[in-house]
C-alpha atoms as a PDB file:
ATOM      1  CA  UNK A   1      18.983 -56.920 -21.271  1.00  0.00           C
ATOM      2  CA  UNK A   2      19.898 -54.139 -19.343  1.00  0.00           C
ATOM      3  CA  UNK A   3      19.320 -53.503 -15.158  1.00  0.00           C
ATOM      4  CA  UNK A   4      16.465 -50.914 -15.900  1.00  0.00           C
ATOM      5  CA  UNK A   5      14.931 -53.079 -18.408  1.00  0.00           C
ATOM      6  CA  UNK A   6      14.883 -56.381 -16.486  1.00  0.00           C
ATOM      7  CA  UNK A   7      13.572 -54.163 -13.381  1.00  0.00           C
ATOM      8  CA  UNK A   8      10.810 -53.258 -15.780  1.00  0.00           C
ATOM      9  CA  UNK A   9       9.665 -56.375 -16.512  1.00  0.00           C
ATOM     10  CA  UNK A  10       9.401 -57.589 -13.183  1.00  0.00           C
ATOM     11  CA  UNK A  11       7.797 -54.028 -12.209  1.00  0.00           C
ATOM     12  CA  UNK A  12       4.687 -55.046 -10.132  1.00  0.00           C
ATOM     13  CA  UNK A  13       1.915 -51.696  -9.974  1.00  0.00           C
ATOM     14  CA  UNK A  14       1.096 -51.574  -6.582  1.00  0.00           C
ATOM     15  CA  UNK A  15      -0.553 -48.172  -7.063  1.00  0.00           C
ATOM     16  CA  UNK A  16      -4.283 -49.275  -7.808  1.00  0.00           C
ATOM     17  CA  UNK A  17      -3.943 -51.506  -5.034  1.00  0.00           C
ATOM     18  CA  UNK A  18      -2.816 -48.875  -2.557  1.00  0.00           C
ATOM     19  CA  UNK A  19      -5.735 -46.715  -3.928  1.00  0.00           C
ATOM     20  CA  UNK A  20      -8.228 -49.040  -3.439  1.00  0.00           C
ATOM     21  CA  UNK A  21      -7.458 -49.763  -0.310  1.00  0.00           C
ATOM     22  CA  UNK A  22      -6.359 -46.180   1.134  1.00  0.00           C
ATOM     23  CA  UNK A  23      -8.839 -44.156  -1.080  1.00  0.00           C
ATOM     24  CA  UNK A  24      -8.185 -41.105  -2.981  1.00  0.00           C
ATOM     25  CA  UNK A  25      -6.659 -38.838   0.153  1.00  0.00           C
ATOM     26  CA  UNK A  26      -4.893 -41.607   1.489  1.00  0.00           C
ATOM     27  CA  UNK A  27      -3.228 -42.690  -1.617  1.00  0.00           C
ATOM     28  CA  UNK A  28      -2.078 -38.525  -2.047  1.00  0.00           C
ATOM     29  CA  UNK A  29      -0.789 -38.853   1.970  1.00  0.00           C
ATOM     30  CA  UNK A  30       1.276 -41.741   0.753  1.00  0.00           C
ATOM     31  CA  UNK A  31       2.238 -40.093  -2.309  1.00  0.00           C
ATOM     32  CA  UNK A  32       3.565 -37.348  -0.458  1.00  0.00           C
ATOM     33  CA  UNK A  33       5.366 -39.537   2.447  1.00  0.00           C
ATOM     34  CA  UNK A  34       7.476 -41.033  -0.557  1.00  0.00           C
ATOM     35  CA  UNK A  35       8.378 -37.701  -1.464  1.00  0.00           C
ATOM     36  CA  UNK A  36       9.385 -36.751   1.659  1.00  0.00           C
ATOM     37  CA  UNK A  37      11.951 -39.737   1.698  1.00  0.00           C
ATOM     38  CA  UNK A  38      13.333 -39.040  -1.626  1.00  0.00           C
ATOM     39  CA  UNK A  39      13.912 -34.958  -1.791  1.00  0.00           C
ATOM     40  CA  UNK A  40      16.322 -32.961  -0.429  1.00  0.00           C
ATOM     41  CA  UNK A  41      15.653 -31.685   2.909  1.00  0.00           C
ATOM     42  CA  UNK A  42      17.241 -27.709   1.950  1.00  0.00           C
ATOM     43  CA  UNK A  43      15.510 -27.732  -1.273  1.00  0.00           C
ATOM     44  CA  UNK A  44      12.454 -29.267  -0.981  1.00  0.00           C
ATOM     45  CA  UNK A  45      12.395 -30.528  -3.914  1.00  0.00           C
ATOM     46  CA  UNK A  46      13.575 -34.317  -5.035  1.00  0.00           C
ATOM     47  CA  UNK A  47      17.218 -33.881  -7.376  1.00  0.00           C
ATOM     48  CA  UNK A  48      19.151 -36.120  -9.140  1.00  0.00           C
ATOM     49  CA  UNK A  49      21.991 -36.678  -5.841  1.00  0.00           C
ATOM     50  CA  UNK A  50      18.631 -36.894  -3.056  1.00  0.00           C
ATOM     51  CA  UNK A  51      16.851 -39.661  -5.435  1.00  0.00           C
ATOM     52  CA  UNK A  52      20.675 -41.080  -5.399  1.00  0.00           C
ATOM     53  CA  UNK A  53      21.331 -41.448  -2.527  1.00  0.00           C
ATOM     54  CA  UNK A  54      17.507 -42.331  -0.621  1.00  0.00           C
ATOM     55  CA  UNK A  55      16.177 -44.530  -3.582  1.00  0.00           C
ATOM     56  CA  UNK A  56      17.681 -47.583  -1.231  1.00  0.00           C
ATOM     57  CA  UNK A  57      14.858 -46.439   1.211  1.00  0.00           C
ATOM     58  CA  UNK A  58      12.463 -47.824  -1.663  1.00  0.00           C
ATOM     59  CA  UNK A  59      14.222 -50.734  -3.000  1.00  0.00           C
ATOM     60  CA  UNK A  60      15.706 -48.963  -6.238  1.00  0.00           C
ATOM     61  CA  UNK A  61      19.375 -49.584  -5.022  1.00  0.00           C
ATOM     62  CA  UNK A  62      20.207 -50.855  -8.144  1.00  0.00           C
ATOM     63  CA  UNK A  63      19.157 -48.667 -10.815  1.00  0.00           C
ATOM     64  CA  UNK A  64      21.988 -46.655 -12.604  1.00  0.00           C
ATOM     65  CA  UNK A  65      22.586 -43.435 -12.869  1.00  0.00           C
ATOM     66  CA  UNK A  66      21.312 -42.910 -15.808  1.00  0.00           C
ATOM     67  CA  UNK A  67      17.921 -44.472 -15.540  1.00  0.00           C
ATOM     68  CA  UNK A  68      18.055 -42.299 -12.162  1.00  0.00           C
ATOM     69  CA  UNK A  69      18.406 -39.290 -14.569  1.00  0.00           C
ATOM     70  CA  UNK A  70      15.531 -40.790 -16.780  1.00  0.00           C
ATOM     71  CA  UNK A  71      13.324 -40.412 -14.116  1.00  0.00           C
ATOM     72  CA  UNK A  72      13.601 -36.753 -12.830  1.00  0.00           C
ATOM     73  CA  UNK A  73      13.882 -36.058 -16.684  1.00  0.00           C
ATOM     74  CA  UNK A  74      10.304 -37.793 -17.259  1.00  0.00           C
ATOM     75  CA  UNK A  75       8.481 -36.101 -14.772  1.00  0.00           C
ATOM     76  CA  UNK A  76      10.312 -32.646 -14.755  1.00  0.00           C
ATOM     77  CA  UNK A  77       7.714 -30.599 -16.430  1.00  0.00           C
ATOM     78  CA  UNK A  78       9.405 -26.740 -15.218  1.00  0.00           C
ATOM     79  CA  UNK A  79      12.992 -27.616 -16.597  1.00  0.00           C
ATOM     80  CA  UNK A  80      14.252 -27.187 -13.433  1.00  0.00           C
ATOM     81  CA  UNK A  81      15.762 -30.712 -13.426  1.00  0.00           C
ATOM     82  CA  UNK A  82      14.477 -31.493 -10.136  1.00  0.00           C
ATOM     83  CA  UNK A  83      11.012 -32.796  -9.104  1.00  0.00           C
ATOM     84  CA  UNK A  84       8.543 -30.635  -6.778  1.00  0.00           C
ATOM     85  CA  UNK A  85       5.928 -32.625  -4.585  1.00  0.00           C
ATOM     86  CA  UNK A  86       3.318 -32.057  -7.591  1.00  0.00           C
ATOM     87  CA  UNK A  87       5.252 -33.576 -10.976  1.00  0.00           C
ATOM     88  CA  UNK A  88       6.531 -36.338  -8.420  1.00  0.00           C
ATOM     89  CA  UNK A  89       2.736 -37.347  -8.238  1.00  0.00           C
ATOM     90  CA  UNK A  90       1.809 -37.046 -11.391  1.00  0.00           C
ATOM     91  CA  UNK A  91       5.002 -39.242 -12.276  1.00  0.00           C
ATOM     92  CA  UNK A  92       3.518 -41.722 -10.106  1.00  0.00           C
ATOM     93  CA  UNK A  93      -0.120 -41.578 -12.017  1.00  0.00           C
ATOM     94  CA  UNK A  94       1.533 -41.437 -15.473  1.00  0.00           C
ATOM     95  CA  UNK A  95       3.733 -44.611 -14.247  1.00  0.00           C
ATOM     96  CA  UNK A  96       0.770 -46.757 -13.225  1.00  0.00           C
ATOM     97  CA  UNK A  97      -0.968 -47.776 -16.393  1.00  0.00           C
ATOM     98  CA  UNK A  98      -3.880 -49.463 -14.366  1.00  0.00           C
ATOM     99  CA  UNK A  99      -4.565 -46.561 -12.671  1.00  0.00           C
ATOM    100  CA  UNK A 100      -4.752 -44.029 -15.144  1.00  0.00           C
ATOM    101  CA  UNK A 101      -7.054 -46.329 -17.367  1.00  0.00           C
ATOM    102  CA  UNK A 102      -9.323 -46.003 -13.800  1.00  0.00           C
ATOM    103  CA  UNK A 103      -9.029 -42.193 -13.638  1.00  0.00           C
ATOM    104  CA  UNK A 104     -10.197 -42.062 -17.426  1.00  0.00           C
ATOM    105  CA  UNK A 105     -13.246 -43.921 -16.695  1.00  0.00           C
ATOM    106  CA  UNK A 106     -14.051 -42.031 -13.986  1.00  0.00           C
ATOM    107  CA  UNK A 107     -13.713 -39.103 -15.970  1.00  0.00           C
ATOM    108  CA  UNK A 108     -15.841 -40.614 -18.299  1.00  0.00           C
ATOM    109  CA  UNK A 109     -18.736 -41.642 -16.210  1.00  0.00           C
ATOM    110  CA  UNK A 110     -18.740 -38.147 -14.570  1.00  0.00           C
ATOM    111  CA  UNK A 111     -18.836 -36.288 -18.257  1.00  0.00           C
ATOM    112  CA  UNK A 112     -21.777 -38.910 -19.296  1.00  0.00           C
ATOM    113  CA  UNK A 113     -23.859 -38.357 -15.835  1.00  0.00           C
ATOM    114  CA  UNK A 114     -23.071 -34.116 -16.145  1.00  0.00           C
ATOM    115  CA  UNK A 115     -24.365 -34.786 -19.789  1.00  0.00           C
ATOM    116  CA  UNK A 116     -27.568 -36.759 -18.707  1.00  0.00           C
ATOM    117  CA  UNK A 117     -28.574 -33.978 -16.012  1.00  0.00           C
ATOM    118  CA  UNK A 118     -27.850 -31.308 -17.954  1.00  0.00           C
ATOM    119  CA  UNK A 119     -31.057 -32.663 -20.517  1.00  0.00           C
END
């Protein structure tokens, strides 16, 4: 079993938790402190040498380089290979199964209650 794989399967999804507990604009203000740790401070934008070198800051000192590359390349939807404050959030929804499956309900409800008061 590889680093990256073993991490994975001891990967704990704090995410709901924070979101529950924060609520929906203090889970985004979080979102966006953890970019601000990880990007580079000229660019603005999170690349493969600023996730490198300030992924310490969030206990992912021991991921390779290539899963490092794995990540920018999963949530780098412009190509640009680099990560602006936006796809680094919705990295961090698509990466937290639990709370995706919340957002869908959500969704859901709200679609059912616009159908109900539109009849």
């Amino acid at each position: 079993m590889t680093s990256s794989q073993n991490q994975n399967s001891n990967f704990q999804d704090y995410l709901p938790l924070m979101a529950n507990k924060l609520g929906g604009d203090g889970l985004i203000g979080e979102l966006c402190n953890g970019f601000n740790l990880l990007m580079d401070g000229e660019k603005g934008v999170i690349t493969f040498d600023s996730l490198k070198k300030n992924s310490a800051l969030l206990g992912l000192q021991d991921l390779s380089d290539d899963d490092l590359r794995s990540m920018l390349k999963e949530g780098d939807f412009d190509g640009d290979e680099a990560l602006n404050q936006m796809e680094f959030c919705v990295l961090m929804f698509r990466l937290s199964p639990e709370l995706m499956e919340e957002s869908q309900f959500l969704l859901e409800e709200a679609l059912l209650q616009e159908f109900k008061d539109s009849c």
